[in-house]
Protein backbone atom coordinates (compact mmCIF):
# COMPACT_ATOMS: atom_id res chain seq x y z
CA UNK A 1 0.00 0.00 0.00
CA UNK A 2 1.33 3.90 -0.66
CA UNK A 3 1.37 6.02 2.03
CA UNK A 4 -1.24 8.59 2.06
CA UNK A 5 -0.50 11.68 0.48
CA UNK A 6 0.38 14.74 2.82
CA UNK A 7 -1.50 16.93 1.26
CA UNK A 8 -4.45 14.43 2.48
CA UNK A 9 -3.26 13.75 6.03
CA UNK A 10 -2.90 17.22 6.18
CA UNK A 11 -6.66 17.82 5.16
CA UNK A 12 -7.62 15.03 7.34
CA UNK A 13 -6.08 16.78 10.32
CA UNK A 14 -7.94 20.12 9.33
CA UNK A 15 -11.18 18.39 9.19
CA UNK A 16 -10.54 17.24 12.66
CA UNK A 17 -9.45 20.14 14.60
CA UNK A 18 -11.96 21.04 17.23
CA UNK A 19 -14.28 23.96 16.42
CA UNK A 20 -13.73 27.66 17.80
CA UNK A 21 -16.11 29.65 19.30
CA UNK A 22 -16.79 31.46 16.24
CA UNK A 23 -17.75 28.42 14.26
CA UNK A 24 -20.53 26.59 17.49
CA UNK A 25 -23.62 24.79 15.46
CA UNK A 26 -26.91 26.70 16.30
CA UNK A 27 -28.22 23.72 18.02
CA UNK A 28 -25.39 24.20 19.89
CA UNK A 29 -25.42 27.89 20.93
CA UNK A 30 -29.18 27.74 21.69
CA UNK A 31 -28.39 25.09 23.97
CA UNK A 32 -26.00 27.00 25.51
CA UNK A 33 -27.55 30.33 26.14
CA UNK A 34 -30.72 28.20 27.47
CA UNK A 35 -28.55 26.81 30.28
CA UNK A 36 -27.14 30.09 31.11
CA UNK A 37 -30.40 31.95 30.78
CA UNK A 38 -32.04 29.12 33.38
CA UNK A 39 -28.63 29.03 35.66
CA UNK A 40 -29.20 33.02 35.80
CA UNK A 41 -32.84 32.62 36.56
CA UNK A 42 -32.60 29.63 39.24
CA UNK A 43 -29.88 32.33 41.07
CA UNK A 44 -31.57 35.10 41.00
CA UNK A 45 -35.12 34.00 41.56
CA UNK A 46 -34.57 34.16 45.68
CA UNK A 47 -32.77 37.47 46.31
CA UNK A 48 -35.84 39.10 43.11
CA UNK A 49 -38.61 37.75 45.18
CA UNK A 50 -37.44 38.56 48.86
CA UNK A 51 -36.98 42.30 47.39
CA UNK A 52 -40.55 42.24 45.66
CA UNK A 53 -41.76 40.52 49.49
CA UNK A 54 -39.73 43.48 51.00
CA UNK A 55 -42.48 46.07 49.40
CA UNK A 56 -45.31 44.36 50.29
CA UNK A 57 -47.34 44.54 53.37
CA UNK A 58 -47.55 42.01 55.90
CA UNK A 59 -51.26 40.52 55.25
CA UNK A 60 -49.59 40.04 51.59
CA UNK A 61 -46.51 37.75 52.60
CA UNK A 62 -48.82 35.65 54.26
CA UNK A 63 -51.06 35.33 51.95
CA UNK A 64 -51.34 31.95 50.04
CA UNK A 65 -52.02 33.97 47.13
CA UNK A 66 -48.84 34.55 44.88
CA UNK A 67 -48.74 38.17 43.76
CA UNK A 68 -45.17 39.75 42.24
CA UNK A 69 -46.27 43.14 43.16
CA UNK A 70 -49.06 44.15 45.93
CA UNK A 71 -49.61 47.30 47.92
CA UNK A 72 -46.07 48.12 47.07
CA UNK A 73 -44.65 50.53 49.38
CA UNK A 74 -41.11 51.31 51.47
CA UNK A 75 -43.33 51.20 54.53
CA UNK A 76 -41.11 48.02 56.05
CA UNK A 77 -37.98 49.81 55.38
CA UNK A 78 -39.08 52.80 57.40
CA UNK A 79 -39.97 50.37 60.10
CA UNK A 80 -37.18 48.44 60.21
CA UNK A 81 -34.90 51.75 60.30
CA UNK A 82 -36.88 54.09 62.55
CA UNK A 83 -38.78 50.66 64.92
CA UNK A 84 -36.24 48.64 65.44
CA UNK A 85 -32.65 48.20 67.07
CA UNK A 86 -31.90 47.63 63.27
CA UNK A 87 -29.41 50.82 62.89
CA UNK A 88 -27.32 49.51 66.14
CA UNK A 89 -26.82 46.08 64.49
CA UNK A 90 -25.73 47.48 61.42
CA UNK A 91 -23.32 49.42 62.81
CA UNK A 92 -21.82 46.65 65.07
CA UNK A 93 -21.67 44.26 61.77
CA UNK A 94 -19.98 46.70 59.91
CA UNK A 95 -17.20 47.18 62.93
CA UNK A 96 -16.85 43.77 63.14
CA UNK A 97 -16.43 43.07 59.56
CA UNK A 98 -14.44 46.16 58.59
CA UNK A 99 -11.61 44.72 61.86
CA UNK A 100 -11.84 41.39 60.86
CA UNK A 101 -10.79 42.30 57.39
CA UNK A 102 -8.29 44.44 58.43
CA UNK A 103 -6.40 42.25 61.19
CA UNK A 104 -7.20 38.96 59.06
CA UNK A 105 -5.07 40.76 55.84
CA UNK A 106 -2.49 41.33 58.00
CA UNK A 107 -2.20 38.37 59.47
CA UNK A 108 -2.85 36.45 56.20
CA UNK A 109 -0.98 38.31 54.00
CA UNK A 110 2.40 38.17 56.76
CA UNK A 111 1.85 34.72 57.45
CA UNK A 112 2.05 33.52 53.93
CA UNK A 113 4.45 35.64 52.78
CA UNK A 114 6.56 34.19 54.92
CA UNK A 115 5.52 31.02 54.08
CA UNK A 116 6.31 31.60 50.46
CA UNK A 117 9.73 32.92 50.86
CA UNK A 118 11.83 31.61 54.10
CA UNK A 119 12.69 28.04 54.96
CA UNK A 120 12.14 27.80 58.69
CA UNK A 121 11.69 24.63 61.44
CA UNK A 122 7.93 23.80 61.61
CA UNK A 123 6.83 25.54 58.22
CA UNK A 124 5.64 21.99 56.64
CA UNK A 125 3.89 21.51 60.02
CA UNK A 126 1.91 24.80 60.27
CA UNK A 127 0.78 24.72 56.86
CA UNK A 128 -1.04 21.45 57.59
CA UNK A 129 -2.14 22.97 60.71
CA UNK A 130 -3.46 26.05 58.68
CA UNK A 131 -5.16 23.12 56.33
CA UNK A 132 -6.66 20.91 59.22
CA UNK A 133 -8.48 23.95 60.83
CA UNK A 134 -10.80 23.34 57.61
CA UNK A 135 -11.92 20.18 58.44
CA UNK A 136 -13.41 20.98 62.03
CA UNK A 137 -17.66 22.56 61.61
CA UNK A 138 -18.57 25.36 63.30
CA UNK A 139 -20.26 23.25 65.77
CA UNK A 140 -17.15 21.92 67.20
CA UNK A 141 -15.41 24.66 66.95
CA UNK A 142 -17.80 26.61 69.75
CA UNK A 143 -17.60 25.36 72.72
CA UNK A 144 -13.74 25.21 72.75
CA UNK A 145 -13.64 28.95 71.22
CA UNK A 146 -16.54 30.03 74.10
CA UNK A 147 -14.49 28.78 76.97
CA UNK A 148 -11.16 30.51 75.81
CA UNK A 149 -13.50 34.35 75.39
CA UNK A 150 -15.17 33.36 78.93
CA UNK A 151 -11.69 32.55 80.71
CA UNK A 152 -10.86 35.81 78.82
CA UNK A 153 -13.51 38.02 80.14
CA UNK A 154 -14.48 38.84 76.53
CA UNK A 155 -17.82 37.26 75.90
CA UNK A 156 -20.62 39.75 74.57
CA UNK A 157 -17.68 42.27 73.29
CA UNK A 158 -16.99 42.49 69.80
CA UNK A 159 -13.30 41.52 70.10
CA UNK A 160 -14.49 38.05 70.70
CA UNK A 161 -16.20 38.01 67.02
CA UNK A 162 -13.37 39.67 65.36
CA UNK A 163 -11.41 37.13 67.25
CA UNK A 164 -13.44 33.72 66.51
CA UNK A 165 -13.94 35.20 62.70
CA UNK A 166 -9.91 35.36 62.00
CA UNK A 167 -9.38 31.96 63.43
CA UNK A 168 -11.71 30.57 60.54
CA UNK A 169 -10.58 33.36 58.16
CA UNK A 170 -7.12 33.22 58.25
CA UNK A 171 -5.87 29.58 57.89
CA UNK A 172 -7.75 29.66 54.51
CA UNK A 173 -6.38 33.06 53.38
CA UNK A 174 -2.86 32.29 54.17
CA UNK A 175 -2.43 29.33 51.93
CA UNK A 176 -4.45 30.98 49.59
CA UNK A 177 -2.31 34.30 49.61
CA UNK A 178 0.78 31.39 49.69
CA UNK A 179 0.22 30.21 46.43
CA UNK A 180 -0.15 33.88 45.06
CA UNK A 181 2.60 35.19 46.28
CA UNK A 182 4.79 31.59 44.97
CA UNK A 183 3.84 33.48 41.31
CA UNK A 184 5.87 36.70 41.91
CA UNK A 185 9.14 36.04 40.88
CA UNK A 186 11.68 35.61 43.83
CA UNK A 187 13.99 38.03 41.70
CA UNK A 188 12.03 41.00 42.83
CA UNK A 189 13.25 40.44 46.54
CA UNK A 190 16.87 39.79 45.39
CA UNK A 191 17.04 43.02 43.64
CA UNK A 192 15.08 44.89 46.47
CA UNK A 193 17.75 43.25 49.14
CA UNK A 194 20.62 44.72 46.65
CA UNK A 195 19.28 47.59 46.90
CA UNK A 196 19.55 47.82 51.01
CA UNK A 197 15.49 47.25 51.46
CA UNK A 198 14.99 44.29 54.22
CA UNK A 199 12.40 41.28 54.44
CA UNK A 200 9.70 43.62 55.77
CA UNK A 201 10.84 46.69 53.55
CA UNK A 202 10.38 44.11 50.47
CA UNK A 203 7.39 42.58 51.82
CA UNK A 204 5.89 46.44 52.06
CA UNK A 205 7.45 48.17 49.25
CA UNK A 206 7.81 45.62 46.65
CA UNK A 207 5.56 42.16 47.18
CA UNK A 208 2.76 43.70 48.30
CA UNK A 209 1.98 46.31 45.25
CA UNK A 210 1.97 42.96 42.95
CA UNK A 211 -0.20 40.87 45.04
CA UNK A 212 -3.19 43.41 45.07
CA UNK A 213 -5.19 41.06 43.18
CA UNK A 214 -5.00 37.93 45.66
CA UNK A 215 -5.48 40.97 48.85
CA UNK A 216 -8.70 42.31 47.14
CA UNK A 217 -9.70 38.24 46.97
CA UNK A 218 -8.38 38.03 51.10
CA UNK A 219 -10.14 41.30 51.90
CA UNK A 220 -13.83 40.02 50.24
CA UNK A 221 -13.51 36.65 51.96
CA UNK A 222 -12.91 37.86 55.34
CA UNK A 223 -15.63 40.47 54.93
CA UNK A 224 -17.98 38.20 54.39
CA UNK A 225 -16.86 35.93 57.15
CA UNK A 226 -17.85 38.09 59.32
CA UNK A 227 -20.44 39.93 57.51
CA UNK A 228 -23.00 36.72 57.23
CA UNK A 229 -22.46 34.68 60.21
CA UNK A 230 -24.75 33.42 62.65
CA UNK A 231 -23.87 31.05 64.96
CA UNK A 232 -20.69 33.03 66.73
CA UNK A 233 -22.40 35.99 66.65
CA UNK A 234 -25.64 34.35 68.92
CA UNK A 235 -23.37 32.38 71.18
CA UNK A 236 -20.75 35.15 72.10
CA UNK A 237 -23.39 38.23 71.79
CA UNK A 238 -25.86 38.75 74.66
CA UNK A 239 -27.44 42.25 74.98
CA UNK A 240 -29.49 43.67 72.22
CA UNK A 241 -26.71 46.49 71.52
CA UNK A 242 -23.58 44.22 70.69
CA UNK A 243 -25.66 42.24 68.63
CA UNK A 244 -24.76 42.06 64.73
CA UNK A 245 -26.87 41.73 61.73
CA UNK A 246 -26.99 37.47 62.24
CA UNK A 247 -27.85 37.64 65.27
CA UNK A 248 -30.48 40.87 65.41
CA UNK A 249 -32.50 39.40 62.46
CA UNK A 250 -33.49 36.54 64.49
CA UNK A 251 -35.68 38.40 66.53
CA UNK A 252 -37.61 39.31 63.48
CA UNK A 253 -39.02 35.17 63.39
CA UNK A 254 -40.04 34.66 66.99
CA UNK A 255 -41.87 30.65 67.14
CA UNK A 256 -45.45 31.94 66.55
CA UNK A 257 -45.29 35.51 64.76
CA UNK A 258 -42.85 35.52 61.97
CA UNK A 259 -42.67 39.13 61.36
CA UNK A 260 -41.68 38.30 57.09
CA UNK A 261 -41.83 42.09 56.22
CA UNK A 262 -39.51 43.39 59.09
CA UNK A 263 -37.15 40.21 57.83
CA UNK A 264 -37.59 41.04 53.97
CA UNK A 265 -36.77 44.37 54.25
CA UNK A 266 -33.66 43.71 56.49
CA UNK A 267 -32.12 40.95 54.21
CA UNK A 268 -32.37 43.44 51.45
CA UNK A 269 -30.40 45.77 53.46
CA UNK A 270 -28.20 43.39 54.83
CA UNK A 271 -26.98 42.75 50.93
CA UNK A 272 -25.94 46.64 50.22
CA UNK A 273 -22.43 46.65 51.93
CA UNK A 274 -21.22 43.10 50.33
CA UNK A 275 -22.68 44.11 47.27
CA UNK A 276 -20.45 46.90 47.47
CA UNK A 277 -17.28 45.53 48.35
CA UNK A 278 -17.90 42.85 45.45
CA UNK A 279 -18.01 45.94 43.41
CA UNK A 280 -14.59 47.44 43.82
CA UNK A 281 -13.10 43.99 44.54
CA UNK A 282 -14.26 42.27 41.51
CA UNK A 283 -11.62 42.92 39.10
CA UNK A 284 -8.99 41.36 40.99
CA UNK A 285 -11.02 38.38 41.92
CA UNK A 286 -10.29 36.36 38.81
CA UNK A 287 -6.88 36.85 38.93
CA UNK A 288 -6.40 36.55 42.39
CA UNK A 289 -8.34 33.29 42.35
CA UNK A 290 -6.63 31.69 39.93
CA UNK A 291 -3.37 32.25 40.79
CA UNK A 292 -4.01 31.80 44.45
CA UNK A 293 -5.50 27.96 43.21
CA UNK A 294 -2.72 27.11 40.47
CA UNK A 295 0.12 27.21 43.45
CA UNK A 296 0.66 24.52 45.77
């Protein structure tokens, strides 16, 4: 037999080569853009309808009768702001939040720096310490963390929140910020040490500006953290003025009189501030995701 022609194996290999974007079968693309347009619509469905419940009286949550708009009005907002202790746990969520970012991106952002770039006795150990924190559920985690704030004087403070919220933060962030900082080329801190700048001088002046990507991604994480959480903030919170957000809204669904409208309205509000600090983070989340993941 003669070998086949290369003109021939070359067309055969043409006729084979996967398809671009560009050249996607309709059948295809309308499959496609169906599954995205019923991923979008399964995701949005329950923040869309808890807004359109937030505008609607009480008597019309209840009601077994499925309405998209009734009555609509801000009348639960004005309640829940001018009524309720509502402003006060706000205010103590975003304190909490705003310290646990900022202590747990220091400590994260130190801790795996140093990680990264030094060779010291017990690194291979802490790191899978900073891994097996993951592993434990909040409801372990509790008790142990509640006796330490009691011995400590520091339940119903907001230190103990900040506190309990960087030891789940932080483990997490640090091999996370490990792995980003493993892509910036070790170069950088040669040249800075010619130049007379130390580890911390480096770490400040030269690391840090490059990692602002996999920060922005440490900085959202912790926020929410702390932001969203629940079962710290009941256990280690007892008066009605530390309470945060997690805890507050709770009183809004007492066992026989859900109050829906004062909790509609609230989870709406509660969304404003992370919706926010998506928004100037989200540029850098991509990038500080990936890289952050690719690393080891």
């Amino acid at each position: 037999h003669l070998p086949p022609h290369p003109q021939q194996e070359g067309r055969g290999l043409v006729s084979r080569r996967p398809r671009g974007r560009g050249q996607r079968s309709v059948g295809a693309s309308i499959a496609l853009h169906a599954t995205l347009i019923t991923a979008t619509v399964i995701a949005l469905f329950p923040v869309v309808w808890v807004f359109l419940s937030s505008l609607k009286p009480r008597s019309a949550i209840q009601s077994s009768r499925i309405t998209l708009f009734d009555q609509p009005s801000l009348d639960n907002y004005r309640r829940v702001l001018l009524e309720t202790s509502f402003p006060t746990w706000f205010l103590n969520s975003i304190v909490v939040a705003g310290l646990t970012m900022v202590f747990g991106l220091a400590m994260s952002a130190t801790a795996g720096y140093a990680l990264s770039r030094f060779n010291f006795p017990g690194k291979r150990g802490l790191m899978w310490l900073f891994l097996v924190t993951q592993m434990f559920p909040v409801a372990i985690l509790i008790v142990p963390i509640y006796t330490i704030m009691a011995n400590l004087g520091l339940i119903d403070t907001k230190l103990s929140l900040v506190i309990a919220y960087c030891s789940v933060a932080v483990p997490f962030c640090t091999w996370m910020l490990r792995g980003y900082f493993d892509t910036i080329p070790r170069d950088l801190d040669e040249a800075a040490a010619l130049d007379g700048l130390g580890p911390f001088a480096t770490f400040w002046h030269v690391v840090l500006p490059l990692a602002r990507p996999g920060l922005a991604v440490t900085a959202f994480y912790t926020f929410l953290t702390a932001w969203g959480e629940v079962a710290y903030a009941i256990a280690f919170t007892l008066s009605d003025s530390k309470l945060t957000l997690g805890a507050g809204l709770q009183q809004f669904v007492p066992q026989y009189n859900p109050q829906w409208d004062l909790l509609t309205a609230g989870a709406v509000l509660i969304m404003v501030p992370a919706s926010l600090v998506f928004y100037f983070a989200q540029k850098h989340l991509v990038a500080g995701l990936t890289a952050g993941g690719t690393k080891g």
